[in-house]
C-alpha atoms as a PDB file:
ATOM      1  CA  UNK A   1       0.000   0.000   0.000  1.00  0.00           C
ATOM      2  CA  UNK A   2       2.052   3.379  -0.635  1.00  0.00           C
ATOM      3  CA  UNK A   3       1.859   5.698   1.209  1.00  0.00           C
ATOM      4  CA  UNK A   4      -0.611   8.779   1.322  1.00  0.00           C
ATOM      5  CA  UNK A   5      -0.530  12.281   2.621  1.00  0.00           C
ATOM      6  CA  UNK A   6      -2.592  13.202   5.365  1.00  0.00           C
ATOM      7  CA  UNK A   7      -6.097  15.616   4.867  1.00  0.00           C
ATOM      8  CA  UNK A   8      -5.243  16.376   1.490  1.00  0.00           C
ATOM      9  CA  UNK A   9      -4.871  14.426  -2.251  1.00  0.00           C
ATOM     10  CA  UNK A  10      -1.173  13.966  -3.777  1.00  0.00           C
ATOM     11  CA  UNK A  11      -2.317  16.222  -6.239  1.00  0.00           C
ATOM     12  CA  UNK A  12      -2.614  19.251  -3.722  1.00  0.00           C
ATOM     13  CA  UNK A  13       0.076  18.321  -1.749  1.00  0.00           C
ATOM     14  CA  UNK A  14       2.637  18.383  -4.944  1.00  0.00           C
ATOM     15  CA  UNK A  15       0.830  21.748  -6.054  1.00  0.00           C
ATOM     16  CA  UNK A  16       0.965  23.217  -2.888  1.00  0.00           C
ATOM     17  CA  UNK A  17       5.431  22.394  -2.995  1.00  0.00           C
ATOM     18  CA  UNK A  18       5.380  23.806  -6.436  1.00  0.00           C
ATOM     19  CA  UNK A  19       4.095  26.486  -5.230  1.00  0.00           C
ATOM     20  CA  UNK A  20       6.445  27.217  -2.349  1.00  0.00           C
ATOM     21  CA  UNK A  21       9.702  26.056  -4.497  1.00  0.00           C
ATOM     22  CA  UNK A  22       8.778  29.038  -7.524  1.00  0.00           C
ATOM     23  CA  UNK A  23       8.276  31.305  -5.108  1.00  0.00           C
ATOM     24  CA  UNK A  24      10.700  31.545  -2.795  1.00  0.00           C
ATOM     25  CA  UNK A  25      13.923  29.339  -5.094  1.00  0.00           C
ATOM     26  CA  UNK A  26      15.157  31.779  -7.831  1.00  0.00           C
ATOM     27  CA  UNK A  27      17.707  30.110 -10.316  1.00  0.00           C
ATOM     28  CA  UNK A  28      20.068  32.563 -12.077  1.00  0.00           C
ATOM     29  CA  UNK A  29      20.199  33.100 -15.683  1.00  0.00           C
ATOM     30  CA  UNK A  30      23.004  31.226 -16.002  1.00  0.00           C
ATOM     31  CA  UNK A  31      22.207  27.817 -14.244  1.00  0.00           C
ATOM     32  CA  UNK A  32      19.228  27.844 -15.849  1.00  0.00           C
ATOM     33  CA  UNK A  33      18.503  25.457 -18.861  1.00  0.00           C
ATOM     34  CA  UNK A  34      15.244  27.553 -19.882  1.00  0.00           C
ATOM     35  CA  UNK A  35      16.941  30.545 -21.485  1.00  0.00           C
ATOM     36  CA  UNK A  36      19.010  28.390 -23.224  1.00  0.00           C
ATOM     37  CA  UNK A  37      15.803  26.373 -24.651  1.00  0.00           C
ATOM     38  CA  UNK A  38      14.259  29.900 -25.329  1.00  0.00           C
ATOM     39  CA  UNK A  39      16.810  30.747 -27.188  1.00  0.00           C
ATOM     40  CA  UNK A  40      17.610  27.746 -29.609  1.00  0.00           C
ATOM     41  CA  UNK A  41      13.869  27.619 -30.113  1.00  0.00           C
ATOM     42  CA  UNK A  42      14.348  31.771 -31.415  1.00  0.00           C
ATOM     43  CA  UNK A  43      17.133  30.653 -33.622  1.00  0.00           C
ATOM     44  CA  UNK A  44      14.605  28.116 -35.129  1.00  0.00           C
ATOM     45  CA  UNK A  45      12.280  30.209 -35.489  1.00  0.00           C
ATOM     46  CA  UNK A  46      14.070  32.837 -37.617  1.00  0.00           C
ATOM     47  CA  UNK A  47      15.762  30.331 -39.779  1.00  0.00           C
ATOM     48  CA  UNK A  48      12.052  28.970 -40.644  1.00  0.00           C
ATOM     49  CA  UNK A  49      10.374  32.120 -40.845  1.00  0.00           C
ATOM     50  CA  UNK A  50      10.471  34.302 -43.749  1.00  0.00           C
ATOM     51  CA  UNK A  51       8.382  37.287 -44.123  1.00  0.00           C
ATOM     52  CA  UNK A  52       7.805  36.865 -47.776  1.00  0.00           C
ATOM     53  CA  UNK A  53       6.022  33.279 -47.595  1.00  0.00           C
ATOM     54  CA  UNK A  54       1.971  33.367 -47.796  1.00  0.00           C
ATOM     55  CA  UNK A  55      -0.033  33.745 -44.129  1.00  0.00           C
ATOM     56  CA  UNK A  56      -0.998  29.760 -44.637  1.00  0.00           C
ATOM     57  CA  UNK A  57       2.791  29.112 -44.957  1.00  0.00           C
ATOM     58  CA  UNK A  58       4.177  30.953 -41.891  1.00  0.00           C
ATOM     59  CA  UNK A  59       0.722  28.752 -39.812  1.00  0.00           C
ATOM     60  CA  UNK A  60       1.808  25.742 -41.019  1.00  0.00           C
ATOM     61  CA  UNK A  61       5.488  26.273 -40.452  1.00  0.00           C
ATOM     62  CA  UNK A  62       4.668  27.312 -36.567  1.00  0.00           C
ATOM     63  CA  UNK A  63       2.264  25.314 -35.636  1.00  0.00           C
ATOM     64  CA  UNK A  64       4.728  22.225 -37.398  1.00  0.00           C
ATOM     65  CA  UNK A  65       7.752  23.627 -35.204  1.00  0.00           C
ATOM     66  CA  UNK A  66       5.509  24.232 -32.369  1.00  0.00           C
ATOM     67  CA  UNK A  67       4.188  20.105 -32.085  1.00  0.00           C
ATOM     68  CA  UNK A  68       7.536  18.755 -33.013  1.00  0.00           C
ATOM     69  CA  UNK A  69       9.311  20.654 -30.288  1.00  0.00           C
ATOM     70  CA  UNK A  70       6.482  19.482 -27.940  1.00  0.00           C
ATOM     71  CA  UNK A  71       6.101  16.283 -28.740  1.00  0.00           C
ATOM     72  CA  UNK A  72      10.090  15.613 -28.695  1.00  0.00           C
ATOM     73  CA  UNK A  73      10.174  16.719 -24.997  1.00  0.00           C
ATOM     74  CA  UNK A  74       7.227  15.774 -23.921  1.00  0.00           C
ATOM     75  CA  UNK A  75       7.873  12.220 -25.037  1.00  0.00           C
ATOM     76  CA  UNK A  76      11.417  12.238 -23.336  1.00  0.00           C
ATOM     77  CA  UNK A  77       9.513  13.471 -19.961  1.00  0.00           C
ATOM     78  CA  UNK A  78       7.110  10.616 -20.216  1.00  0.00           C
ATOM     79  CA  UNK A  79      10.280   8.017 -20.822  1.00  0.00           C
ATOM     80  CA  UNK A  80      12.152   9.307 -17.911  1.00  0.00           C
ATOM     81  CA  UNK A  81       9.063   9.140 -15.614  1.00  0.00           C
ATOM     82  CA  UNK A  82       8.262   5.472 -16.923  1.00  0.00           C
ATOM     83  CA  UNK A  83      11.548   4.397 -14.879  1.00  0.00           C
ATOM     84  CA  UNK A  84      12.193   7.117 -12.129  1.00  0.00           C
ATOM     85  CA  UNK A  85      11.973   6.102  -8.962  1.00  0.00           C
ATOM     86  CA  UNK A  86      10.501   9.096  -7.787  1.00  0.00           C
ATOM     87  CA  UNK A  87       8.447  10.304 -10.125  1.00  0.00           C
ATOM     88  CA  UNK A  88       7.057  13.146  -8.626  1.00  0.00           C
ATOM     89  CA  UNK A  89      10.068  14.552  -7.859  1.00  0.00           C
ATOM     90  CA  UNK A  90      11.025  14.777 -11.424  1.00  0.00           C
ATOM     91  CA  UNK A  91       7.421  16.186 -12.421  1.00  0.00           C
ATOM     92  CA  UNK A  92       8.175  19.079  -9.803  1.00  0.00           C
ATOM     93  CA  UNK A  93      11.998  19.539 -11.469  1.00  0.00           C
ATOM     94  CA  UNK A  94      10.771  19.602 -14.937  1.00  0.00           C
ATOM     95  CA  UNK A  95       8.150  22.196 -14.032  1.00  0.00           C
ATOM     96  CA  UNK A  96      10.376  24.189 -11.797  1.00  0.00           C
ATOM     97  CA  UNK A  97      11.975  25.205 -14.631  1.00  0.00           C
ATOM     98  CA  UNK A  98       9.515  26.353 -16.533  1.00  0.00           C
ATOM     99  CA  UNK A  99       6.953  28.235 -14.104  1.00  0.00           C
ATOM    100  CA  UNK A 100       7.937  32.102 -13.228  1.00  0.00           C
ATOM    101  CA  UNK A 101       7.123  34.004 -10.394  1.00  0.00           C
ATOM    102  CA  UNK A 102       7.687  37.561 -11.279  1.00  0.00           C
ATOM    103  CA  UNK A 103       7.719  38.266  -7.774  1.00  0.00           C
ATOM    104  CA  UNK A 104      11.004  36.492  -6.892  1.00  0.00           C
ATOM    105  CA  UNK A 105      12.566  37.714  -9.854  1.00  0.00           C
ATOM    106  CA  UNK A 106      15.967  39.934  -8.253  1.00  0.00           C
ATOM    107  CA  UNK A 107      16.292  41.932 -11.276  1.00  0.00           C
ATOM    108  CA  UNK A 108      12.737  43.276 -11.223  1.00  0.00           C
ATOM    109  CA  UNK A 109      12.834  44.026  -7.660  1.00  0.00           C
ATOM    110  CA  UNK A 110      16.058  46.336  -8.039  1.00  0.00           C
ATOM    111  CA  UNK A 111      14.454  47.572 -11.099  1.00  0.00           C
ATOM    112  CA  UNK A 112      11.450  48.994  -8.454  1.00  0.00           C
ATOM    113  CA  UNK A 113      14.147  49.568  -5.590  1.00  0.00           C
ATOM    114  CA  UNK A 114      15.915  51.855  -8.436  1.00  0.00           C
ATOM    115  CA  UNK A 115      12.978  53.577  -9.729  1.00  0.00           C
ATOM    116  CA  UNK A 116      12.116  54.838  -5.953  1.00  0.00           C
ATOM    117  CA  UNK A 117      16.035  56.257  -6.050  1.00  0.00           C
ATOM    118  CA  UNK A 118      14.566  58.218  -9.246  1.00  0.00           C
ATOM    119  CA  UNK A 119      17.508  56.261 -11.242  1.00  0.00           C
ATOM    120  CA  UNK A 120      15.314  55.788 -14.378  1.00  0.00           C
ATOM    121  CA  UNK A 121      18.502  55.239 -17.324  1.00  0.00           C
ATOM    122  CA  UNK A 122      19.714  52.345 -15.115  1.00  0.00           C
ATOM    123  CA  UNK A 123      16.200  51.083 -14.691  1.00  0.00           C
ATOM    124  CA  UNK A 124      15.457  50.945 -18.977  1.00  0.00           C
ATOM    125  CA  UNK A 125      18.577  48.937 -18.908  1.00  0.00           C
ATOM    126  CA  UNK A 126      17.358  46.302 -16.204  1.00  0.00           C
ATOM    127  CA  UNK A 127      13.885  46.187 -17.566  1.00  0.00           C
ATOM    128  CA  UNK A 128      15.561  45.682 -20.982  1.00  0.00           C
ATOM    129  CA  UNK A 129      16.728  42.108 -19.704  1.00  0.00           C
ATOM    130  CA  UNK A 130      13.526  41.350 -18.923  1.00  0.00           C
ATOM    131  CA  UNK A 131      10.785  42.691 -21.212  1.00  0.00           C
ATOM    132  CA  UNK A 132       9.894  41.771 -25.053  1.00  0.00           C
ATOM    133  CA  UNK A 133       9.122  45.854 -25.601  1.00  0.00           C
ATOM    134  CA  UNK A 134      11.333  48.499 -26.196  1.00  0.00           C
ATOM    135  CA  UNK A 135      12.563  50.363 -22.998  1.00  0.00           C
ATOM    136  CA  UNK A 136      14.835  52.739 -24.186  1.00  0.00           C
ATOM    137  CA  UNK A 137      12.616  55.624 -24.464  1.00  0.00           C
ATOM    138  CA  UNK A 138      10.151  54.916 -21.628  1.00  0.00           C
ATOM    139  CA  UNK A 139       8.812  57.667 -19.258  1.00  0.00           C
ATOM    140  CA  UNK A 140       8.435  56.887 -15.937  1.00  0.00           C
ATOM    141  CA  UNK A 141       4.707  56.542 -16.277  1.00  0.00           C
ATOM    142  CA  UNK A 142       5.738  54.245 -19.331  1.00  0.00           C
ATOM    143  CA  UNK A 143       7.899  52.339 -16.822  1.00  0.00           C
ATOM    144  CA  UNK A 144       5.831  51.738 -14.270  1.00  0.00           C
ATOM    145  CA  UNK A 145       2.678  50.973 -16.357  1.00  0.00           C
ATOM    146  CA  UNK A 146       5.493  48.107 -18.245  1.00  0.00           C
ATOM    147  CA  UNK A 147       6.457  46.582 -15.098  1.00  0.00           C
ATOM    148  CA  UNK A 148       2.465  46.335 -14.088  1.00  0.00           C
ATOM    149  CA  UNK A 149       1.710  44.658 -16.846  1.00  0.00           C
ATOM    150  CA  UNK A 150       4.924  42.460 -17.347  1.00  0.00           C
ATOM    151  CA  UNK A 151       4.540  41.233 -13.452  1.00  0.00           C
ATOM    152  CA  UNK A 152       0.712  40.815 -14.063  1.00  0.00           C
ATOM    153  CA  UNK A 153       0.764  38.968 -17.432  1.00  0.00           C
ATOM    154  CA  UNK A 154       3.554  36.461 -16.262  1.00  0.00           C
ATOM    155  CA  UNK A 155       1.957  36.079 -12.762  1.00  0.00           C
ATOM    156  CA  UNK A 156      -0.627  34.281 -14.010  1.00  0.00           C
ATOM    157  CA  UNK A 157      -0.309  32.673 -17.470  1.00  0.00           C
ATOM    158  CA  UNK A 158       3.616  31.117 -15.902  1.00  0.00           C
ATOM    159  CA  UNK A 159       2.663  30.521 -12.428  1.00  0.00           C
ATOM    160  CA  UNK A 160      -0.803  30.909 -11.468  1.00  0.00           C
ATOM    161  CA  UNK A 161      -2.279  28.714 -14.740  1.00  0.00           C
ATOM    162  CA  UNK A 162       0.415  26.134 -14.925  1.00  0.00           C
ATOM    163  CA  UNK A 163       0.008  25.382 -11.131  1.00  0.00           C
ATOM    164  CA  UNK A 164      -4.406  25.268 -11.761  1.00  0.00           C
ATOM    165  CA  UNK A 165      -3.389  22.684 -14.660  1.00  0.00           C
ATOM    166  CA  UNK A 166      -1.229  20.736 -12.483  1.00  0.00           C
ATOM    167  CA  UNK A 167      -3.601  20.245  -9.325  1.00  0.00           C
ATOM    168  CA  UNK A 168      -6.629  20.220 -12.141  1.00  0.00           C
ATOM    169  CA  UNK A 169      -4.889  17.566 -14.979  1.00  0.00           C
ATOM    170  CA  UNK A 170      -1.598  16.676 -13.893  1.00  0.00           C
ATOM    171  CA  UNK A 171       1.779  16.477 -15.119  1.00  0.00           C
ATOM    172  CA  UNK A 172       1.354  15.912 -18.811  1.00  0.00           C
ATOM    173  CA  UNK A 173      -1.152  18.731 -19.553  1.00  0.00           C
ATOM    174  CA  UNK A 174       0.705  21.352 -17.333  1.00  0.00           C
ATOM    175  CA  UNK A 175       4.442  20.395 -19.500  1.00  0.00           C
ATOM    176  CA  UNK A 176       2.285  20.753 -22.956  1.00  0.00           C
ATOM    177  CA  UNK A 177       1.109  24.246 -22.165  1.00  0.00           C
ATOM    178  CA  UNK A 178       4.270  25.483 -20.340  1.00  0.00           C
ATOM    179  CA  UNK A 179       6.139  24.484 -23.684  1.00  0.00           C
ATOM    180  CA  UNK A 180       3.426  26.243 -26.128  1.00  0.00           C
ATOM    181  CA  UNK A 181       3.868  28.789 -24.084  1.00  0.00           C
ATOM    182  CA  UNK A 182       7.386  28.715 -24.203  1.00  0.00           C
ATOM    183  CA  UNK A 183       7.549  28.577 -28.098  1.00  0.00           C
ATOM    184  CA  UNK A 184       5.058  31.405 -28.159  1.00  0.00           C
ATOM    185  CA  UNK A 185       7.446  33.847 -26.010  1.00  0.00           C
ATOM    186  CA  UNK A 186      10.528  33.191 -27.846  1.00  0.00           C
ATOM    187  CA  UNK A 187       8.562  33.135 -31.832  1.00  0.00           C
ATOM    188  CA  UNK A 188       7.518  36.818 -30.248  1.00  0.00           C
ATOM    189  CA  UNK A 189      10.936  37.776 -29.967  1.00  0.00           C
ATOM    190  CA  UNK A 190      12.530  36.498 -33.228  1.00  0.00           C
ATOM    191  CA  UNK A 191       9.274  37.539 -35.489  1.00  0.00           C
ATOM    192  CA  UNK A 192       6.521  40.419 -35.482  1.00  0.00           C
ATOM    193  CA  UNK A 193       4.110  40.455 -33.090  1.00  0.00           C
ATOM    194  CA  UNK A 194       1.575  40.825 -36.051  1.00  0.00           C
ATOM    195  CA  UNK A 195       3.000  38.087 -37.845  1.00  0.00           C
ATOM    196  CA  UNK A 196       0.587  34.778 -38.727  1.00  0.00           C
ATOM    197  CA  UNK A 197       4.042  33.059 -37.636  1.00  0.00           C
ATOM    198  CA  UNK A 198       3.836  34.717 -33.952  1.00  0.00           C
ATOM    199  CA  UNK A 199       0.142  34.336 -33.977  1.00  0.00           C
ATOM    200  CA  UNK A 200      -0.140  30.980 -34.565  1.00  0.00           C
ATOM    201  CA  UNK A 201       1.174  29.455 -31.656  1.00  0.00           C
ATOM    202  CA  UNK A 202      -0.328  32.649 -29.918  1.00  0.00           C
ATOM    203  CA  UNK A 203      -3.774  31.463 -30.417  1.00  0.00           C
ATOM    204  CA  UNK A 204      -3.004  28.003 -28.829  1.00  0.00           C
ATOM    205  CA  UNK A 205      -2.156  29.830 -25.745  1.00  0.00           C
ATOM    206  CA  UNK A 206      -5.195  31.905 -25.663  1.00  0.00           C
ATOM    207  CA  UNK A 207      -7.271  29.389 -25.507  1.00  0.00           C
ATOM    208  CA  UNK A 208      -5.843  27.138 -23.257  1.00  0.00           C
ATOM    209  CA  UNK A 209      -5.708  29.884 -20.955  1.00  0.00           C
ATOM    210  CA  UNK A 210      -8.949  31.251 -21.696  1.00  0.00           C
ATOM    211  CA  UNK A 211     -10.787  29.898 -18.809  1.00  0.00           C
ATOM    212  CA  UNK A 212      -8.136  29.701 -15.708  1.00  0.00           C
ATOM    213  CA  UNK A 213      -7.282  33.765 -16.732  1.00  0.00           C
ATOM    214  CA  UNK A 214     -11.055  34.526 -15.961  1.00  0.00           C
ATOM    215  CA  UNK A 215     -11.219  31.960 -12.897  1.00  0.00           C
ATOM    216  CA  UNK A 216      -8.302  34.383 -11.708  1.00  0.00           C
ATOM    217  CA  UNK A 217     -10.019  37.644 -12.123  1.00  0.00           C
ATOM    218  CA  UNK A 218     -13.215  36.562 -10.287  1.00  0.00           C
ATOM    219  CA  UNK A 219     -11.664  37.841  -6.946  1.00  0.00           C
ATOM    220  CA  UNK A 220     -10.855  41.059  -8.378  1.00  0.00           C
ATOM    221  CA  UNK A 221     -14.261  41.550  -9.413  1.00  0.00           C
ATOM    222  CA  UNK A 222     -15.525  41.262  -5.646  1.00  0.00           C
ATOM    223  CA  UNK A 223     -14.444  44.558  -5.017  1.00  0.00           C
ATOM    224  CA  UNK A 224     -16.893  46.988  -3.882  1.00  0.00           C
ATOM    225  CA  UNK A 225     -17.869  49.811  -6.366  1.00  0.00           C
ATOM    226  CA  UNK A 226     -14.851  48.525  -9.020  1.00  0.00           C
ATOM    227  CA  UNK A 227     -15.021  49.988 -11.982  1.00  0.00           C
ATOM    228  CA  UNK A 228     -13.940  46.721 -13.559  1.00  0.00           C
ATOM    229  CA  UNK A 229     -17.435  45.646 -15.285  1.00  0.00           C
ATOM    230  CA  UNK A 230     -17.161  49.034 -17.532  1.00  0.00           C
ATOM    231  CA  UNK A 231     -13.537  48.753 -18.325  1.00  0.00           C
ATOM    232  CA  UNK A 232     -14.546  44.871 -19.192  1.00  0.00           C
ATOM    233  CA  UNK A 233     -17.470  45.978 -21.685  1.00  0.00           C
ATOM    234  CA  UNK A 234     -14.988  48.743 -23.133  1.00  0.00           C
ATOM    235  CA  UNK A 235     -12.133  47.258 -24.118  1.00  0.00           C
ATOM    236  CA  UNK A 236     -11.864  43.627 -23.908  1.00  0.00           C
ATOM    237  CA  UNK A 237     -13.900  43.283 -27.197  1.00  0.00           C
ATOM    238  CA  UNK A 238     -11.710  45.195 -29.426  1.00  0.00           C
ATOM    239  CA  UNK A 239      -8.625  44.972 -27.402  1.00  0.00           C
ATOM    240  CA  UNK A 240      -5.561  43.666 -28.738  1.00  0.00           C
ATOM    241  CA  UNK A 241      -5.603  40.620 -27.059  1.00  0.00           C
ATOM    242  CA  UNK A 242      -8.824  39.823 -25.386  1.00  0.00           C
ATOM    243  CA  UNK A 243      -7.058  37.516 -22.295  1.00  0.00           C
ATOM    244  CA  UNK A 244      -4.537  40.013 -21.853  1.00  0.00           C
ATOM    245  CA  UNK A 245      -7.200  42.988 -21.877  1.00  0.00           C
ATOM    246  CA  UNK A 246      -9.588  41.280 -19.106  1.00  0.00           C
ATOM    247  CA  UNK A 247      -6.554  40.822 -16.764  1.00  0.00           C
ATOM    248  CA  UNK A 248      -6.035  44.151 -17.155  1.00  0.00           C
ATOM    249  CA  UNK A 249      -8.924  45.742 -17.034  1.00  0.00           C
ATOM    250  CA  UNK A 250      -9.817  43.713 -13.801  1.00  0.00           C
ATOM    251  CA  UNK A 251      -6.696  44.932 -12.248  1.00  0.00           C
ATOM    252  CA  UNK A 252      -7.090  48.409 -13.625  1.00  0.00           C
ATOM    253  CA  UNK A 253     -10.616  48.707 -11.937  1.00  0.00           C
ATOM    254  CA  UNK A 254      -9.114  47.311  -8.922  1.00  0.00           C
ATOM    255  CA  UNK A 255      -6.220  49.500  -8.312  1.00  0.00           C
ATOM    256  CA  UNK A 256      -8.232  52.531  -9.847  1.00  0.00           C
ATOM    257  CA  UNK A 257      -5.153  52.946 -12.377  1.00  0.00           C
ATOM    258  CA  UNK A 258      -4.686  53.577 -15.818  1.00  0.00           C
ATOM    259  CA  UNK A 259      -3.033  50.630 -17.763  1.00  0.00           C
ATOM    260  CA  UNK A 260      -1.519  49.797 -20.948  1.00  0.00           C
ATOM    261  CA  UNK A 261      -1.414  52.203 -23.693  1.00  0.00           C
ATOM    262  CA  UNK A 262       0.649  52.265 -26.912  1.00  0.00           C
ATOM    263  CA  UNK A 263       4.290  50.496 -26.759  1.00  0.00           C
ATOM    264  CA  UNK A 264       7.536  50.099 -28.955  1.00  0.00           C
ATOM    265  CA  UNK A 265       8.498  45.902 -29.825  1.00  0.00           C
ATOM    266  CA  UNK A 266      11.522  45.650 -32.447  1.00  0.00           C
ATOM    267  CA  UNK A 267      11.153  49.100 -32.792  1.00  0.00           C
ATOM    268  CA  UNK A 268       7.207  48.920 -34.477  1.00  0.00           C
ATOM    269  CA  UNK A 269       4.859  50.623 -32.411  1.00  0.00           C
ATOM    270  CA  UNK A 270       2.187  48.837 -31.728  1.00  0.00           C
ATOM    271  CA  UNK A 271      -1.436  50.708 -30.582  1.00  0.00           C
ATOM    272  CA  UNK A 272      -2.472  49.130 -27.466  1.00  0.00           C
ATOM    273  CA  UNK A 273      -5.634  50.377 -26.038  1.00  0.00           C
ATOM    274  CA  UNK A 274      -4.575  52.225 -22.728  1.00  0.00           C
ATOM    275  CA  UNK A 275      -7.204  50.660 -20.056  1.00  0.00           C
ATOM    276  CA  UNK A 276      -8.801  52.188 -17.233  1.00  0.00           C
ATOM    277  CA  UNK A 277      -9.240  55.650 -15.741  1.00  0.00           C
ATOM    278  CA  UNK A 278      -7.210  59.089 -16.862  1.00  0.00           C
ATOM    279  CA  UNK A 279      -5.599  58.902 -13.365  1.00  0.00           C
ATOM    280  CA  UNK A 280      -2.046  57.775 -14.192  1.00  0.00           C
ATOM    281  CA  UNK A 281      -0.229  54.857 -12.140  1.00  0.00           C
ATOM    282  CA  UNK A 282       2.414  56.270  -9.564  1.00  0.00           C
ATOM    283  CA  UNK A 283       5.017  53.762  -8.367  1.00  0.00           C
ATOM    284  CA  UNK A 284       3.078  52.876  -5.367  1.00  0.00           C
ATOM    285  CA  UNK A 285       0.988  51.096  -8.313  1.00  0.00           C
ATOM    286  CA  UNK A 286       3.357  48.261  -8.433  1.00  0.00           C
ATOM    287  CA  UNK A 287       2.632  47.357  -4.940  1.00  0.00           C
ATOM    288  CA  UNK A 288      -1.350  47.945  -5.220  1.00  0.00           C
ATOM    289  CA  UNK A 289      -1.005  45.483  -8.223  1.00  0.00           C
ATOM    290  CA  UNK A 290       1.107  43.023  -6.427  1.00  0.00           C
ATOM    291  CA  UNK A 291      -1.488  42.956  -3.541  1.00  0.00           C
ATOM    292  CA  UNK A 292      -4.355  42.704  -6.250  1.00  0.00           C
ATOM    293  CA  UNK A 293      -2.780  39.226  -7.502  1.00  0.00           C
ATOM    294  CA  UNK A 294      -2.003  37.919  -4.184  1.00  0.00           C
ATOM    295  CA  UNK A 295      -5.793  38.110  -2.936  1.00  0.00           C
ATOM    296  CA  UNK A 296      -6.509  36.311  -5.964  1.00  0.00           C
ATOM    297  CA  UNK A 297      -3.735  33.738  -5.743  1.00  0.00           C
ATOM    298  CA  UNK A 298      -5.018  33.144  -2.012  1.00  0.00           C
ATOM    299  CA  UNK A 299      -8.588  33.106  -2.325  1.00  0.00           C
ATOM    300  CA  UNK A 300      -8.080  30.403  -4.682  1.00  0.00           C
ATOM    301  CA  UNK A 301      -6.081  28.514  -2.425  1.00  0.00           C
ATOM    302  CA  UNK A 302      -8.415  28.775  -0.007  1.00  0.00           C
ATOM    303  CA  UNK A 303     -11.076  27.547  -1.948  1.00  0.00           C
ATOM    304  CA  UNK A 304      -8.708  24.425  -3.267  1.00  0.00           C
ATOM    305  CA  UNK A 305      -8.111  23.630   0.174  1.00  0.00           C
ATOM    306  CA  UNK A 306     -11.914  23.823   1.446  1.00  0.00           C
ATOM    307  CA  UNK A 307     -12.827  21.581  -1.594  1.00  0.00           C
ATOM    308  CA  UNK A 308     -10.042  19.060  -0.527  1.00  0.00           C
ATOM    309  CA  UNK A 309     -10.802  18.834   3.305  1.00  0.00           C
ATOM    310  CA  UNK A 310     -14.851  18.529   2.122  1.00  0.00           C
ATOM    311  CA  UNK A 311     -13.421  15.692  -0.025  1.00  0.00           C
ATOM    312  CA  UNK A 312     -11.413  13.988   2.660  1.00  0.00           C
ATOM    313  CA  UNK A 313     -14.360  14.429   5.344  1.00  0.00           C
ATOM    314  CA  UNK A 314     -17.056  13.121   3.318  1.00  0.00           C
ATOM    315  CA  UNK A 315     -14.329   9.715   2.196  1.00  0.00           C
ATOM    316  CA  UNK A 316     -14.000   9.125   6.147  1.00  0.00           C
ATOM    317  CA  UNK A 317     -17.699   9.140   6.827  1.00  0.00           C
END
């Protein structure tokens, strides 16, 4: 018989160490195998893509690159599982090295520590490291409003929504959508946004995240007199990205701040809508926004954990 946690399921119990290990273990750059990965999947990416080929070309040619990548590694994974002795301990490894906590990122924290010390030039640089956009010309309205939305974004489609498909589906299913979203990230950075390249493997994220992004915002929503229902009906619609907008416009009506707005990628502006009220984000902002994602992250913990110790009550009567 093996043996079994108490209260809770495996399940939560493995979620739960995730959870703890991303957020408080923070591998450098350069003992991590991920950036590495990112970046021989970019060099892939712009060998294969060529601006000149038809839209159904540049689809085909991602989405092709996108399953063979996936189903290389995800096929390894399930090889090295079929004769590990633990497992579980290898799920958590493999995952740990793909799920990002903004949070307990060093450079973004000196980036805010900086930014307080008014030391904006030094600050472009750091966020430079860390962003897709351009950050050389940023204000420091245009700074703060970045780092908002990076820390948001990444909050919950690389830690909050791989760690609901892990306690939800398990090992397999979490792997396949951190690697999408992988390939996704680094296509964005060798490509055009705009591109049916980019887009393609885009979509796939979008809709596998579809429904744990809106789970998310429910807390945010709670909020007494938010102004998050307008923003919602404004700009999600025509936004640029329709996941991305209802984060934001959640958090904007939350925090009472404006978000997004027009920004620079591979030097193309793009015309992002900017979300939310006329009163611009100061840098206290960054810490009203933190706070906004860790109610959510805890009320759905919280919830989890009620659902698991009605489970285990009503299995011992």
């Amino acid at each position: 018989m093996g043996f079994e946690p108490p209260l809770f399921s495996i399940s939560a119990w493995s979620t739960l160490l995730l959870a703890l290990i991303t957020s408080f273990i923070f591998l450098p750059a350069e003992y991590h195998p991920t950036p590495l990965f990112r970046l021989l999947v970019s060099k892939l990416a712009k060998r294969i893509y060529d601006e000149k080929s038809s839209p159904y070309y540049q689809v085909f040619s991602s989405l092709f690159l996108t399953t063979l990548i996936v189903s290389c590694i995800t096929v390894l994974s399930v090889g090295v599982i079929s004769f590990a002795h633990f497992p579980i301990a290898f799920e958590l490894l493999v995952l740990f090295l793909f799920i990002s906590n903004p949070y307990n990122n060093p450079k973004l924290k000196r980036a805010t520590w900086l930014l307080a010390q008014n030391q904006k030039p030094v600050v472009r640089d750091i966020l430079s490291l860390c962003l897709r956009r351009d950050t050389a010309n940023l204000s420091e309205t245009g700074i703060i409003k970045a780092v908002i939305e990076y820390q948001s974004l990444t909050f919950v489609r690389q830690f909050f929504v791989p760690l609901l498909f892990y306690y939800g589906f398990g090992f397999m299913v979490t792997l396949v959508y951190c690697l999408i979203t992988t390939c996704a990230n680094a296509y964005s950075k060798a490509t055009p946004l705009d591109s049916k390249f980019c887009l393609a493997s885009r979509k796939i994220v979008d809709t596998l995240e579809y429904i744990p992004l809106r789970l998310f915002c429910l807390p945010l929503l709670l909020k007494p007199n938010t102004q998050s229902f307008k923003y919602l009906s404004l700009y999600v619609r025509n936004g640029y990205n329709k996941n991305s907008c209802f984060l934001l416009s959640c958090l904007a009506g939350y925090i009472d701040k404006q978000l997004g707005g027009p920004a620079y990628y591979q030097g193309i502006r793009y015309s992002k809508t900017r979300i939310g009220s006329k009163q611009l984000p100061k840098q206290d902002a960054i810490k009203s926004a933190k706070n906004a994602l860790v109610f959510a992250s805890l009320f759905w913990l919280f919830i989890i954990l009620l659902l698991e110790v009605i489970y285990a009550a009503t299995n011992h009567f």
